[in-house]
N, C-alpha and C. Protein backbone atom coordinates (compact mmCIF):
# COMPACT_ATOMS: atom_id res chain seq x y z
N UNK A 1 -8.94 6.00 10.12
CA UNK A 1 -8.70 5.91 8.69
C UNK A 1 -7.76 4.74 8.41
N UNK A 2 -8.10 4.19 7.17
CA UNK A 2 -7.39 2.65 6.94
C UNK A 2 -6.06 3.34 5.64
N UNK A 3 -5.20 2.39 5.45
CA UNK A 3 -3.90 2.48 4.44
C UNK A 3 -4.02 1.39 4.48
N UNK A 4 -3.86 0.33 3.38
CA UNK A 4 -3.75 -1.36 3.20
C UNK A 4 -2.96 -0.66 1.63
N UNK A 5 -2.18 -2.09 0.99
CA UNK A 5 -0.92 -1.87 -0.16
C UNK A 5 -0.84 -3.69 -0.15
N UNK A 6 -0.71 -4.20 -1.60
CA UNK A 6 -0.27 -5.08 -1.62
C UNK A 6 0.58 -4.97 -2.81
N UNK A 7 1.40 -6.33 -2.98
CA UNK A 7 2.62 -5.87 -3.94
C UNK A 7 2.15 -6.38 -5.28
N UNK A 8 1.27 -7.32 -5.59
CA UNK A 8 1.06 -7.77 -7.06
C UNK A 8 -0.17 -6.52 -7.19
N UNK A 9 0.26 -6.69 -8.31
CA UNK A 9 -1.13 -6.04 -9.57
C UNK A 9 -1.52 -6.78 -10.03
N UNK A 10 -2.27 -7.87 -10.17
CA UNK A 10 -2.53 -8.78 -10.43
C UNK A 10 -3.64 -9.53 -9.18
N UNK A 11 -4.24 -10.60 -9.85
CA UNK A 11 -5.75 -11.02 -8.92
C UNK A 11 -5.03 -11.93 -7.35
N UNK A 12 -3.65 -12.13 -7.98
CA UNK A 12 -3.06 -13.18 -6.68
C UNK A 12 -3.20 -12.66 -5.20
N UNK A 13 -3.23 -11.20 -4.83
CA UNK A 13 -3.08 -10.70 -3.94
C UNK A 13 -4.43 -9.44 -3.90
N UNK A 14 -4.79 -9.47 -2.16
CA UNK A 14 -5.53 -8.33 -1.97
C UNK A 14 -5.90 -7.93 -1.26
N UNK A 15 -6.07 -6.60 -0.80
CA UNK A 15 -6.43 -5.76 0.14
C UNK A 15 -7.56 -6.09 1.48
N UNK A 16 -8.03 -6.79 1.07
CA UNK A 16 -9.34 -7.46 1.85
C UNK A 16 -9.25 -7.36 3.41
N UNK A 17 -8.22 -8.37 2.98
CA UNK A 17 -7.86 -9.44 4.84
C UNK A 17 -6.95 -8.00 5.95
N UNK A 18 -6.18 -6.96 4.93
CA UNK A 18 -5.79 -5.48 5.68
C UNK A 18 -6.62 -4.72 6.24
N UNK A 19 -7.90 -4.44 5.64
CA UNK A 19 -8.95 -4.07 5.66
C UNK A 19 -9.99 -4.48 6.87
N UNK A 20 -9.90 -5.65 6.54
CA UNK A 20 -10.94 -6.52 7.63
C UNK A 20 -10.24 -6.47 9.32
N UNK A 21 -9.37 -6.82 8.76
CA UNK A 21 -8.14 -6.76 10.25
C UNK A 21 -8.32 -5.35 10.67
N UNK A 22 -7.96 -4.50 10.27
CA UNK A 22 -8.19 -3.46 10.87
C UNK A 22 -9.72 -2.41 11.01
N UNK A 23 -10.53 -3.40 10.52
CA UNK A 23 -11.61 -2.80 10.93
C UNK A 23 -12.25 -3.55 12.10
N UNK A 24 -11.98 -4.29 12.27
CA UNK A 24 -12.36 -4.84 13.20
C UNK A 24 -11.82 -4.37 14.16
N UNK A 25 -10.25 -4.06 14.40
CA UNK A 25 -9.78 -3.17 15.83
C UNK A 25 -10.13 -1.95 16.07
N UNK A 26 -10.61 -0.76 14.60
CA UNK A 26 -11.06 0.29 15.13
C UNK A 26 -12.54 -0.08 15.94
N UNK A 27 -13.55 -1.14 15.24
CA UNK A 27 -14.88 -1.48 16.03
C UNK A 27 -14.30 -1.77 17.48
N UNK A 28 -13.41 -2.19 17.45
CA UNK A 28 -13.16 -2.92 19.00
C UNK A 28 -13.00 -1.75 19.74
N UNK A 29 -12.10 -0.49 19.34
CA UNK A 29 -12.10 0.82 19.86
C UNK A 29 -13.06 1.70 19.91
N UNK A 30 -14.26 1.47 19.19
CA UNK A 30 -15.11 2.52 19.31
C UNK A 30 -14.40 3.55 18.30
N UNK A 31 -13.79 3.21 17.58
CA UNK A 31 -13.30 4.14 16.39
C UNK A 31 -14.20 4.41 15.08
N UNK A 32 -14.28 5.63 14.60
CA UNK A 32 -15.01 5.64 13.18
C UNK A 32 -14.32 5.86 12.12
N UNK A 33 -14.58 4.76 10.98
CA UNK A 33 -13.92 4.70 9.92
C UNK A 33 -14.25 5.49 8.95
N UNK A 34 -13.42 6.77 8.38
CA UNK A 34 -13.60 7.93 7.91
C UNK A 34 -13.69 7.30 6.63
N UNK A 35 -12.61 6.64 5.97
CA UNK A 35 -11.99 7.05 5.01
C UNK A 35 -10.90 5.61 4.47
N UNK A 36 -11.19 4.99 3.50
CA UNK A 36 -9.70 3.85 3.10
C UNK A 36 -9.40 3.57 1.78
N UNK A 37 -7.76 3.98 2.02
CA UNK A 37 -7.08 4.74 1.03
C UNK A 37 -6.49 2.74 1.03
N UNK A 38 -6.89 1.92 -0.73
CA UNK A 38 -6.07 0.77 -0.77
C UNK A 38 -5.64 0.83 -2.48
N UNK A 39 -4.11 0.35 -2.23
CA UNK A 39 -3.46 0.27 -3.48
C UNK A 39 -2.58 -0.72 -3.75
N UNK A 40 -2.58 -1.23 -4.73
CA UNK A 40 -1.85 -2.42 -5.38
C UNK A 40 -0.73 -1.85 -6.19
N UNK A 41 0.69 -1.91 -5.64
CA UNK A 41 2.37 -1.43 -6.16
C UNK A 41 2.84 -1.97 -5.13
N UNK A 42 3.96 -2.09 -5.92
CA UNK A 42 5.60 -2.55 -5.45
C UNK A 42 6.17 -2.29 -4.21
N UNK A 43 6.34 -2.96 -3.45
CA UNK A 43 6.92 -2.72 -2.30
C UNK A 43 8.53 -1.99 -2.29
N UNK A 44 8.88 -2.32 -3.34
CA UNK A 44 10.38 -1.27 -3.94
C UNK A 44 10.00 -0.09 -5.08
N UNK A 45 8.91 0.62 -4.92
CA UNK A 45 8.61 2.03 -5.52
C UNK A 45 8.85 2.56 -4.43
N UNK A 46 9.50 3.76 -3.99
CA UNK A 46 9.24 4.71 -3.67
C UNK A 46 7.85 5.39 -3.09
N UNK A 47 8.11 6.16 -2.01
CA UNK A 47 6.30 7.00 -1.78
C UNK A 47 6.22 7.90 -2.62
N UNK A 48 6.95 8.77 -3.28
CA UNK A 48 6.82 9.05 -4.36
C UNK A 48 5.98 9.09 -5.48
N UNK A 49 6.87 7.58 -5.54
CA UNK A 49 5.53 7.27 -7.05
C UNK A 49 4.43 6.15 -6.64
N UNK A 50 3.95 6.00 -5.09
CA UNK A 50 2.79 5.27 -4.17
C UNK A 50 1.14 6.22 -4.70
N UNK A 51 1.14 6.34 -5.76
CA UNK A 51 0.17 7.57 -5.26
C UNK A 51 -1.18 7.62 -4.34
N UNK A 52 -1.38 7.00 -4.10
CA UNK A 52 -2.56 6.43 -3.21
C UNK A 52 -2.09 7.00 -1.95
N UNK A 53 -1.08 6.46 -1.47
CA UNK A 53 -0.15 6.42 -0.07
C UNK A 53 0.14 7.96 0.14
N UNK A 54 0.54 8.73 -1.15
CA UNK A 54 0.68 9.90 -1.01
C UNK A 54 -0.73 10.86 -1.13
N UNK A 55 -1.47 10.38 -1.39
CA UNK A 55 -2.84 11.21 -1.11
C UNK A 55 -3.46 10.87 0.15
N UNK A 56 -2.92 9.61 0.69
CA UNK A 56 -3.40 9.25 1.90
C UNK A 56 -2.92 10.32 2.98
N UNK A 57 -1.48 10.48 2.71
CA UNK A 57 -0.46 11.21 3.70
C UNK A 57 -1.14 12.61 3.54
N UNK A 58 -1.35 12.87 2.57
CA UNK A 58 -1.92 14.00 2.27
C UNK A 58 -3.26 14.55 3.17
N UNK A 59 -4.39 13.89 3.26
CA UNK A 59 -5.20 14.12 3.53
C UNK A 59 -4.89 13.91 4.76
N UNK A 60 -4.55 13.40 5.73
CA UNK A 60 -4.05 13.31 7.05
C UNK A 60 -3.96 14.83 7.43
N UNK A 61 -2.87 15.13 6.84
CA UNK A 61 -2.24 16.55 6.94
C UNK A 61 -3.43 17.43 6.90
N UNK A 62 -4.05 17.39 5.93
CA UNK A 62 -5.36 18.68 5.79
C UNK A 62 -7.06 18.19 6.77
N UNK A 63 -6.67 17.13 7.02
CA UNK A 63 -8.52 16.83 7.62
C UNK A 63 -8.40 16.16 8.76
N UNK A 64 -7.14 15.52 9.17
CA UNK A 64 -6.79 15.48 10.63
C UNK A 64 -7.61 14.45 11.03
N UNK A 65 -7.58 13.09 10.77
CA UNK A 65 -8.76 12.25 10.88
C UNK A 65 -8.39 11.44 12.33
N UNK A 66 -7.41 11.93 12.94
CA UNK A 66 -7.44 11.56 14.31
C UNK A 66 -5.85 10.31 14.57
N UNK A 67 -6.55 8.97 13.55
CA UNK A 67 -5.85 8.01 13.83
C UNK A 67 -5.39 7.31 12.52
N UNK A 68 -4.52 7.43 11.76
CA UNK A 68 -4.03 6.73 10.32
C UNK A 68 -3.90 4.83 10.55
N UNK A 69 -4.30 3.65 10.21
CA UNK A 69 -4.03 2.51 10.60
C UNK A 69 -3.56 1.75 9.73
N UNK A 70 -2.17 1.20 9.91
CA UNK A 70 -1.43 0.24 8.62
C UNK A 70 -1.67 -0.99 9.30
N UNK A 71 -1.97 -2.00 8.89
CA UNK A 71 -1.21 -3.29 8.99
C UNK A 71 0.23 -4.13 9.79
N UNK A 72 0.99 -2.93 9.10
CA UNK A 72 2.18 -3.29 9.49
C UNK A 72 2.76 -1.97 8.88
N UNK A 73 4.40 -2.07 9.56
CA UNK A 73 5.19 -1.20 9.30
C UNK A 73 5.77 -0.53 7.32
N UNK A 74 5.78 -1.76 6.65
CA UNK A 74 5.94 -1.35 5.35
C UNK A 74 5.21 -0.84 4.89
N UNK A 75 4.13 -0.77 5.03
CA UNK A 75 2.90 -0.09 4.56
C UNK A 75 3.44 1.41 4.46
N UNK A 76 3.92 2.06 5.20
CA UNK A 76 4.45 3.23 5.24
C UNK A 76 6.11 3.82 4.46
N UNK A 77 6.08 2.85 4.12
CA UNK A 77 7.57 2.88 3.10
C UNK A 77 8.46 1.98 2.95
N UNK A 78 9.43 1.86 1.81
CA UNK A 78 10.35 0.97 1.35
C UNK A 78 11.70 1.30 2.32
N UNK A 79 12.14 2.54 2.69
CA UNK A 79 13.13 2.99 2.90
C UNK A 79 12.99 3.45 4.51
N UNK A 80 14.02 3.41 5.37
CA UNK A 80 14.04 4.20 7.32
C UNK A 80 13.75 5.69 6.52
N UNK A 81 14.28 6.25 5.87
CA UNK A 81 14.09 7.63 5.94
C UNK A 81 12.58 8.06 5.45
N UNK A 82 12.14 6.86 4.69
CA UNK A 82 10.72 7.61 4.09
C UNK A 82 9.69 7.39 5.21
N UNK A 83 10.01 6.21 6.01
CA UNK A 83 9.02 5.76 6.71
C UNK A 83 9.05 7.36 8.37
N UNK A 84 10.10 7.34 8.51
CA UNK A 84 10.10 8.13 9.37
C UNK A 84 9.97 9.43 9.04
N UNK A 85 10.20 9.73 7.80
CA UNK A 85 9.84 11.23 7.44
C UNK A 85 7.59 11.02 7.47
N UNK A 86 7.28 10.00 6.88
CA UNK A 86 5.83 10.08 7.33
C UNK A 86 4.91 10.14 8.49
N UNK A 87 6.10 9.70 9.40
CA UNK A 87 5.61 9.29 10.78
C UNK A 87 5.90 11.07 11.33
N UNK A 88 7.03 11.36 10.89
CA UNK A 88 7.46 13.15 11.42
C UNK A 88 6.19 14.13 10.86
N UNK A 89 5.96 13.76 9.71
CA UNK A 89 4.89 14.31 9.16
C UNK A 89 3.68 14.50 10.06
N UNK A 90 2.86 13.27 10.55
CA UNK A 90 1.99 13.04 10.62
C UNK A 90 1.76 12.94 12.41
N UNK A 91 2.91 13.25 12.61
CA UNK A 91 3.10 13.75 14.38
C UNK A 91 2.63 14.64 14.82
N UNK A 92 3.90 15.71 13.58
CA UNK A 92 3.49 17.02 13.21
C UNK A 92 1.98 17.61 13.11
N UNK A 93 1.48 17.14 12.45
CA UNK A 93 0.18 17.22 11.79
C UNK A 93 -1.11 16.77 13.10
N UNK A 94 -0.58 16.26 14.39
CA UNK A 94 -1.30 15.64 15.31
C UNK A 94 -1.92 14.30 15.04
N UNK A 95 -1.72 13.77 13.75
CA UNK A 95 -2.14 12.62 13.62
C UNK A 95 -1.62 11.37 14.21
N UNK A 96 -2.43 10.12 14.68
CA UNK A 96 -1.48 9.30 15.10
C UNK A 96 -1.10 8.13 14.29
N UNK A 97 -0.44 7.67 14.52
CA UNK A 97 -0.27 6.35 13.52
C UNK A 97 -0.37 4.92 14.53
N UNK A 98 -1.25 4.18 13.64
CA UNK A 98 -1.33 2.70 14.77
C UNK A 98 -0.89 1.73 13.68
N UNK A 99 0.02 0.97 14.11
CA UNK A 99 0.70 -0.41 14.04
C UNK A 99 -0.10 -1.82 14.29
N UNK A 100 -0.95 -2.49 13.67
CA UNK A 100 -1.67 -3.36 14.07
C UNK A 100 -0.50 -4.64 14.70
N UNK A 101 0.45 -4.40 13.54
CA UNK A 101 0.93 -6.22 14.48
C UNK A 101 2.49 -6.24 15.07
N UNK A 102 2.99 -4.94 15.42
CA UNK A 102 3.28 -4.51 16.53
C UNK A 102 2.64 -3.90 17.76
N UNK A 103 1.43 -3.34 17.54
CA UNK A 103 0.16 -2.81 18.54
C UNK A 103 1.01 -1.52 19.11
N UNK A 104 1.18 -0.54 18.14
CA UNK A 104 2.02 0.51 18.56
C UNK A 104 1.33 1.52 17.64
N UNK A 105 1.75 2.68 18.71
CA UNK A 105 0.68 4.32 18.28
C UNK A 105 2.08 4.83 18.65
N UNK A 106 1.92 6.04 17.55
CA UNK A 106 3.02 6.72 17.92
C UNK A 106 2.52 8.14 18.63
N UNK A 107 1.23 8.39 18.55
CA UNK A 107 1.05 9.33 19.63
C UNK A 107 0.08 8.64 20.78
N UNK A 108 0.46 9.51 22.24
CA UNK A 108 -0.26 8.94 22.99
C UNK A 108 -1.79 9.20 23.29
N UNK A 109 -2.37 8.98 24.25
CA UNK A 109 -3.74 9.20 24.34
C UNK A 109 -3.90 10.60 24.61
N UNK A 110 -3.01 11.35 25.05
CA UNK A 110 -3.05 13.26 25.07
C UNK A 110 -2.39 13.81 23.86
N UNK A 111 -1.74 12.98 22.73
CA UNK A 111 -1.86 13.91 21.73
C UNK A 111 -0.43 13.83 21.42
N UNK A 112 0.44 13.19 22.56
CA UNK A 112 1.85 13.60 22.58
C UNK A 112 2.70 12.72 21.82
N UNK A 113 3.82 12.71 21.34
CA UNK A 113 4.68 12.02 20.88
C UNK A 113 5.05 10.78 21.61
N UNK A 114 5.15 9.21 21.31
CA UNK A 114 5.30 8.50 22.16
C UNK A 114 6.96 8.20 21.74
N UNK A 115 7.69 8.68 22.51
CA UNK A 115 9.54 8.45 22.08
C UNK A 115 9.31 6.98 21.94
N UNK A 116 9.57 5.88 22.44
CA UNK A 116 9.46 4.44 22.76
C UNK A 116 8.77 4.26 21.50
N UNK A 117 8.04 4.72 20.61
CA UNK A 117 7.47 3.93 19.39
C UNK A 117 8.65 4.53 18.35
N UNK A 118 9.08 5.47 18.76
CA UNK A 118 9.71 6.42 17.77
C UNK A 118 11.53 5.78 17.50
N UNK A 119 11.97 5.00 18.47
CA UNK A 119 12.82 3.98 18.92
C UNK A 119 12.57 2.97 18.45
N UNK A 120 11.40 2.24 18.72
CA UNK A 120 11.44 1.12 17.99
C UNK A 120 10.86 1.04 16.49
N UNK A 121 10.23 2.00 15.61
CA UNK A 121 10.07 2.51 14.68
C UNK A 121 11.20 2.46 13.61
N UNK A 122 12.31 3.19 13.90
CA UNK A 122 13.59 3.63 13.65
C UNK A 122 14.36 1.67 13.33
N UNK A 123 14.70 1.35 14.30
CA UNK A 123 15.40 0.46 14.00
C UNK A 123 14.34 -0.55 13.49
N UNK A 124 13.30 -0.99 13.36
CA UNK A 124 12.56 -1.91 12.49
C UNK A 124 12.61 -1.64 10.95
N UNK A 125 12.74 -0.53 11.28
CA UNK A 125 12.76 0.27 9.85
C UNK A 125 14.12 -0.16 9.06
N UNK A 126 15.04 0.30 9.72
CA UNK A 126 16.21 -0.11 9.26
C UNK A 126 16.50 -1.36 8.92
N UNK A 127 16.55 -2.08 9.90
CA UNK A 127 16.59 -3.64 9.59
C UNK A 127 15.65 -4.51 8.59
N UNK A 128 14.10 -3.43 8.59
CA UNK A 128 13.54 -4.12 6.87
C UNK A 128 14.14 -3.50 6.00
N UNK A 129 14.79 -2.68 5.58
CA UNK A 129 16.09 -2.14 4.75
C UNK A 129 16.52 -2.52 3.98
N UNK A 130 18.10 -3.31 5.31
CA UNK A 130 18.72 -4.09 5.29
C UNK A 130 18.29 -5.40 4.64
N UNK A 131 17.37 -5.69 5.37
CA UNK A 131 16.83 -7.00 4.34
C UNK A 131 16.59 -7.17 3.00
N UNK A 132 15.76 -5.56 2.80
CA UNK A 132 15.19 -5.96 1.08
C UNK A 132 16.68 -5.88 0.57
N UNK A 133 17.66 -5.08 0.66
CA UNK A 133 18.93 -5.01 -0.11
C UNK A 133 19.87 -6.55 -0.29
N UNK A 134 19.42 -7.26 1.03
CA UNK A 134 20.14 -8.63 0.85
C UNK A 134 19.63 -9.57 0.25
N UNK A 135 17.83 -9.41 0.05
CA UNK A 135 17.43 -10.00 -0.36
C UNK A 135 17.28 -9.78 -2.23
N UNK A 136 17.53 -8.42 -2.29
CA UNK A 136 17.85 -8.10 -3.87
C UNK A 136 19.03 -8.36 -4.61
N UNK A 137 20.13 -8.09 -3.21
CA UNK A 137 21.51 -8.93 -3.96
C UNK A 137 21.50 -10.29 -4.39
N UNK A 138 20.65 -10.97 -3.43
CA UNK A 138 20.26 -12.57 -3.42
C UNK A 138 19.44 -12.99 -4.88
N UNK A 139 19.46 -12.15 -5.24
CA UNK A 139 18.33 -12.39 -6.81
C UNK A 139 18.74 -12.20 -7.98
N UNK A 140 19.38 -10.84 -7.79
CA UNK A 140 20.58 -10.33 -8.84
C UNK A 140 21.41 -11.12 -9.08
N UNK A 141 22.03 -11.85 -7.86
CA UNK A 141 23.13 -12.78 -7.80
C UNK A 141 22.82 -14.49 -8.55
N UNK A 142 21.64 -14.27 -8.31
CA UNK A 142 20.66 -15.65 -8.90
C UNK A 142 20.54 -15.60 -10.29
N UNK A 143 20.16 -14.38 -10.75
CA UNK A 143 20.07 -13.82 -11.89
C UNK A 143 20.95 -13.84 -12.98
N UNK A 144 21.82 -13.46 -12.36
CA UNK A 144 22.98 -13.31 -13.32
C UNK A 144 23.76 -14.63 -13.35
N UNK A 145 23.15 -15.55 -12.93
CA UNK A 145 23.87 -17.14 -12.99
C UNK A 145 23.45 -18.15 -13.82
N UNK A 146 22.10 -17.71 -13.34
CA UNK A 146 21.12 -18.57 -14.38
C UNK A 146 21.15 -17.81 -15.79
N UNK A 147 21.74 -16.62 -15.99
CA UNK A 147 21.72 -16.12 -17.60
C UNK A 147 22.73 -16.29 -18.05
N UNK A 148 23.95 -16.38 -17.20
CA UNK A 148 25.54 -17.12 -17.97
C UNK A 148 24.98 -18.90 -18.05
N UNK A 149 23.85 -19.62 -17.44
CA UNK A 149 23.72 -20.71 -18.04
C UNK A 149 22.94 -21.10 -19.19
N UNK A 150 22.26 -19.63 -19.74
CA UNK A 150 21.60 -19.40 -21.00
C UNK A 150 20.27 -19.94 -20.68
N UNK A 151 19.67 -19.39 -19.28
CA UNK A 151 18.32 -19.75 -18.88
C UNK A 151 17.79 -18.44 -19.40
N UNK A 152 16.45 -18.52 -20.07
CA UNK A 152 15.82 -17.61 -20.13
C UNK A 152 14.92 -16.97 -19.37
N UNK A 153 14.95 -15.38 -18.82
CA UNK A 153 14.01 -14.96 -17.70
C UNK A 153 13.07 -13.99 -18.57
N UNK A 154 11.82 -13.74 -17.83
CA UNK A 154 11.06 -13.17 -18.07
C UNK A 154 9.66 -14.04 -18.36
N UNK A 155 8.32 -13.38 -18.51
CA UNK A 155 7.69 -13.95 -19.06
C UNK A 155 7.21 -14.38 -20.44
N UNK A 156 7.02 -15.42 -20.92
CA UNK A 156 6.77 -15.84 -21.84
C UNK A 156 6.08 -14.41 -23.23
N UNK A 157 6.32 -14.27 -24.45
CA UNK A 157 5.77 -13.03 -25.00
C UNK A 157 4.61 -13.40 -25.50
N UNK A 158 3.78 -11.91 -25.13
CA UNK A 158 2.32 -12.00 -25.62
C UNK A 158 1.62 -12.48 -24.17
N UNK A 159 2.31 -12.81 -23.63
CA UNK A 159 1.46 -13.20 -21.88
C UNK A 159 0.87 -11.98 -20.65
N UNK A 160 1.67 -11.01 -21.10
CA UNK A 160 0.94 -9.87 -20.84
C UNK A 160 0.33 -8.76 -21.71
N UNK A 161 -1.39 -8.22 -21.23
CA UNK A 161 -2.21 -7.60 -22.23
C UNK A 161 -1.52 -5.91 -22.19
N UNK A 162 -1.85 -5.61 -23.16
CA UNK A 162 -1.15 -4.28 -23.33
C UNK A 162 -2.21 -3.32 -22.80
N UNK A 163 -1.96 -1.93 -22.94
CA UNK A 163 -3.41 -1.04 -22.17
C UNK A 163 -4.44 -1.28 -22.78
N UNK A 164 -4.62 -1.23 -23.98
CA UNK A 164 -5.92 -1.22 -25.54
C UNK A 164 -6.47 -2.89 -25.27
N UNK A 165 -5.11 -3.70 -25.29
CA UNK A 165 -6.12 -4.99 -24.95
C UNK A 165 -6.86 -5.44 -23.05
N UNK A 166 -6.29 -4.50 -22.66
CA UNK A 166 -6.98 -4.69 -21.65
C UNK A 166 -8.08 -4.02 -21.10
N UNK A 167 -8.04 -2.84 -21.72
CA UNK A 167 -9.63 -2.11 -22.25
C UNK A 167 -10.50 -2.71 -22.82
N UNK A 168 -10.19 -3.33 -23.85
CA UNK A 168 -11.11 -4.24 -24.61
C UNK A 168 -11.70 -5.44 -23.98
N UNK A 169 -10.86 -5.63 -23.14
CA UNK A 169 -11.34 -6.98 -22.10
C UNK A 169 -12.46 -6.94 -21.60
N UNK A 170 -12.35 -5.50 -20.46
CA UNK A 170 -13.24 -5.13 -19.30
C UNK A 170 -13.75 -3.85 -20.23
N UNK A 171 -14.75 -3.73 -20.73
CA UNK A 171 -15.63 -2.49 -21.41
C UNK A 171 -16.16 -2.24 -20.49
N UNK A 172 -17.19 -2.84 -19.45
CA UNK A 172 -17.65 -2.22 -18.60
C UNK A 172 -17.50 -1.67 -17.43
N UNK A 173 -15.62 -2.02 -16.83
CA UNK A 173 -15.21 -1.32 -15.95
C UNK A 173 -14.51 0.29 -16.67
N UNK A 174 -14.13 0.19 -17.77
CA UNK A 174 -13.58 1.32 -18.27
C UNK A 174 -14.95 2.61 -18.33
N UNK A 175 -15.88 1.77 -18.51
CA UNK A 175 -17.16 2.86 -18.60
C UNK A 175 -17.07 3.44 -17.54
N UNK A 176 -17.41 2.42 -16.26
CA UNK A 176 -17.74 3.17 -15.12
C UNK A 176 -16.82 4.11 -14.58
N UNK A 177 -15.50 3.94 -15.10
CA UNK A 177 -14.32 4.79 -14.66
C UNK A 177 -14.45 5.85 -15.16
N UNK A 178 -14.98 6.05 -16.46
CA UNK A 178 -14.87 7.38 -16.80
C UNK A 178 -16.01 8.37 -16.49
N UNK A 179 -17.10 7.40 -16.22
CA UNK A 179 -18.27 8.42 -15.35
C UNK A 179 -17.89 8.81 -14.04
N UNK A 180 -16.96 8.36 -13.18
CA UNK A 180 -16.25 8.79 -12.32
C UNK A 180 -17.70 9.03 -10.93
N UNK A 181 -18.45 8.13 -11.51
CA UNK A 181 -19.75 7.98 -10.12
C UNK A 181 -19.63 7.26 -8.91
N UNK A 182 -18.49 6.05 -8.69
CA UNK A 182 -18.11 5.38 -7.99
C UNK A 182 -17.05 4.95 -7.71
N UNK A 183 -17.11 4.34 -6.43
CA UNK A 183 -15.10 3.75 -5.79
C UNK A 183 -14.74 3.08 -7.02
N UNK A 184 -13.96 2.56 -6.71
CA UNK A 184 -13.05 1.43 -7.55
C UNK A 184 -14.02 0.03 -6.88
N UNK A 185 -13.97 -0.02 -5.37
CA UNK A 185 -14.61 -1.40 -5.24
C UNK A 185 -16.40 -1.45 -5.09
N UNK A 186 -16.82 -0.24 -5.70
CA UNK A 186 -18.19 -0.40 -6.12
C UNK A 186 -18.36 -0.99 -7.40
N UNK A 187 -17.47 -0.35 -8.43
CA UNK A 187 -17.30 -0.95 -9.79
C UNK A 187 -17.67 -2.58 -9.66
N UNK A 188 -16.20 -3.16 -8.96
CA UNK A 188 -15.68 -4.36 -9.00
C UNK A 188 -17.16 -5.17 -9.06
N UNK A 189 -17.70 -4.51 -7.61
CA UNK A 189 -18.84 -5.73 -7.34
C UNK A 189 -20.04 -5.49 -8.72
N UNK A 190 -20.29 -3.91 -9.30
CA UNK A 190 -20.95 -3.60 -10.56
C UNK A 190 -20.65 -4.71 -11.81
N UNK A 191 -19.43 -4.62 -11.80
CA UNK A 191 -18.80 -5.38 -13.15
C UNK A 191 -18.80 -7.07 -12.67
N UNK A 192 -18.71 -7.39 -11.51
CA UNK A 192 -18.00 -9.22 -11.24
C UNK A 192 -16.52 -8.94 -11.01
N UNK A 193 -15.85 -8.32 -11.17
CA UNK A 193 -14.28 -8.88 -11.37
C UNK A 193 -13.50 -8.38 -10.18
N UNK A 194 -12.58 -8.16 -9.94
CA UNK A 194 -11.85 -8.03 -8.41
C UNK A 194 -11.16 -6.27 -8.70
N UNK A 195 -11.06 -6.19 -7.38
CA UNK A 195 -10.81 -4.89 -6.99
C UNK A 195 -9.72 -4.95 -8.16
N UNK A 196 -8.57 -5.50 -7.63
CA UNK A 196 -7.25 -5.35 -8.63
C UNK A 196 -7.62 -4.99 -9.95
N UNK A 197 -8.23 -5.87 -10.50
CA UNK A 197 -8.32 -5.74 -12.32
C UNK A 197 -9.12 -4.33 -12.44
N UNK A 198 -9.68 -3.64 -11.29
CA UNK A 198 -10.67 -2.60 -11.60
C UNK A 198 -9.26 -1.54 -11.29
N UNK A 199 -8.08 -1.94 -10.81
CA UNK A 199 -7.27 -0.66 -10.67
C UNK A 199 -6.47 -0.64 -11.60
N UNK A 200 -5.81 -2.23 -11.90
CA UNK A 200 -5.20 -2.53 -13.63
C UNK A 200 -5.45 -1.58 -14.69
N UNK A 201 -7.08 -1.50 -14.82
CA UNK A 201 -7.49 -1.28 -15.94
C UNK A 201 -7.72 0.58 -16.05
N UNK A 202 -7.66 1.34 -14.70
CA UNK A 202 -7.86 2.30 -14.18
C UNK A 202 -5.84 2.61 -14.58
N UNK A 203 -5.23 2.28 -14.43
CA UNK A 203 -3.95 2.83 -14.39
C UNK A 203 -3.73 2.53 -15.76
N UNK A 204 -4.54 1.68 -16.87
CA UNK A 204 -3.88 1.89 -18.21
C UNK A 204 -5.34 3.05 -18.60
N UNK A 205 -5.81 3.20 -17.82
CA UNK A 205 -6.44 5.11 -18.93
C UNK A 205 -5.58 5.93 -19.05
């Protein structure tokens, strides 16, 4: 089973190249791809409010799909405690978790807990942490300099569409959403437009 997350909502960024990457290593394993859970949010939300991520975690827990596969370590949370409370979860649960670009499973090939991923798990975790916090002070700190020099932040007004105008945009992805007959990236290719704008327009219903 796949988990891919990118941080814009917006067409700049996308799930694709997560996707592809890791399908290609389950083919290389002789693995079967059940199931892929992909969502476009903030790398500083919470799993919480991830909901994708949390239905992903979810279904792990109840259908046991063997092997969960991120990308990378953030994929699994903003915070050491969330990331490792998913990984406890999903131990628990017999599921394993694979690490594409560390090349790390946290259970082994009998099922068992691998301590050594669970070690280096822990402190990667921490230290991307550490980072986003220095790197948020680093902005704040930017922030608040450039507005005592009477720079203006934000985007320009009227540059972003509101929910109603962005319904009005895409009529024919809002249709297909509410017949509720297909993925999100069946739509996309239905309508022309990119996965993202088909989840945009799906989160202002």
């Amino acid at each position: 089973m796949i988990y891919a997350r990118v941080s814009s909502m917006g067409d700049r960024q996308s799930t694709e190249r997560q996707i592809e990457d890791l399908t290609r290593y389950a083919e290389g394993k002789g693995y079967e791809i059940v199931k892929i859970f992909q969502e476009h949010i903030s790398g500083a939300k919470s799993n919480q409010e991830r909901g994708v991520l949390s239905e992903c975690l979810e279904f792990c827990k109840t259908e046991h799909p063997g092997t969960l596969m991120v990308t990378e370590l953030s994929r699994l949370g903003r915070s050491t405690v969330e990331v490792l409370k998913a990984v406890e979860d999903l131990t628990a649960a017999g599921v394993n978790i694979y690490i594409l670009d560390l090349n790390l499973s946290t259970l082994n090939e009998r099922g068992e807990e691998n301590p050594v991923a669970k070690m280096v798990l822990t402190v990667l975790a921490l230290g991307a942490e550490m980072e986003r916090k220095l790197i948020l002070g680093r902005l704040n700190s930017g922030r608040a300099l450039a507005k005592n020099k009477g720079v203006k932040m934000g985007r320009p007004k009227g540059s972003v569409l509101t929910k109603d105008d962005l319904q009005a945009k895409y009529p024919e992805v809002v249709r297909h959403l509410r017949k509720r007959k297909n993925s999100i990236r069946e739509i996309a290719k239905l309508t022309g437009v990119s996965v993202s704008t088909v989840q945009r327009v799906k989160a202002s219903l």
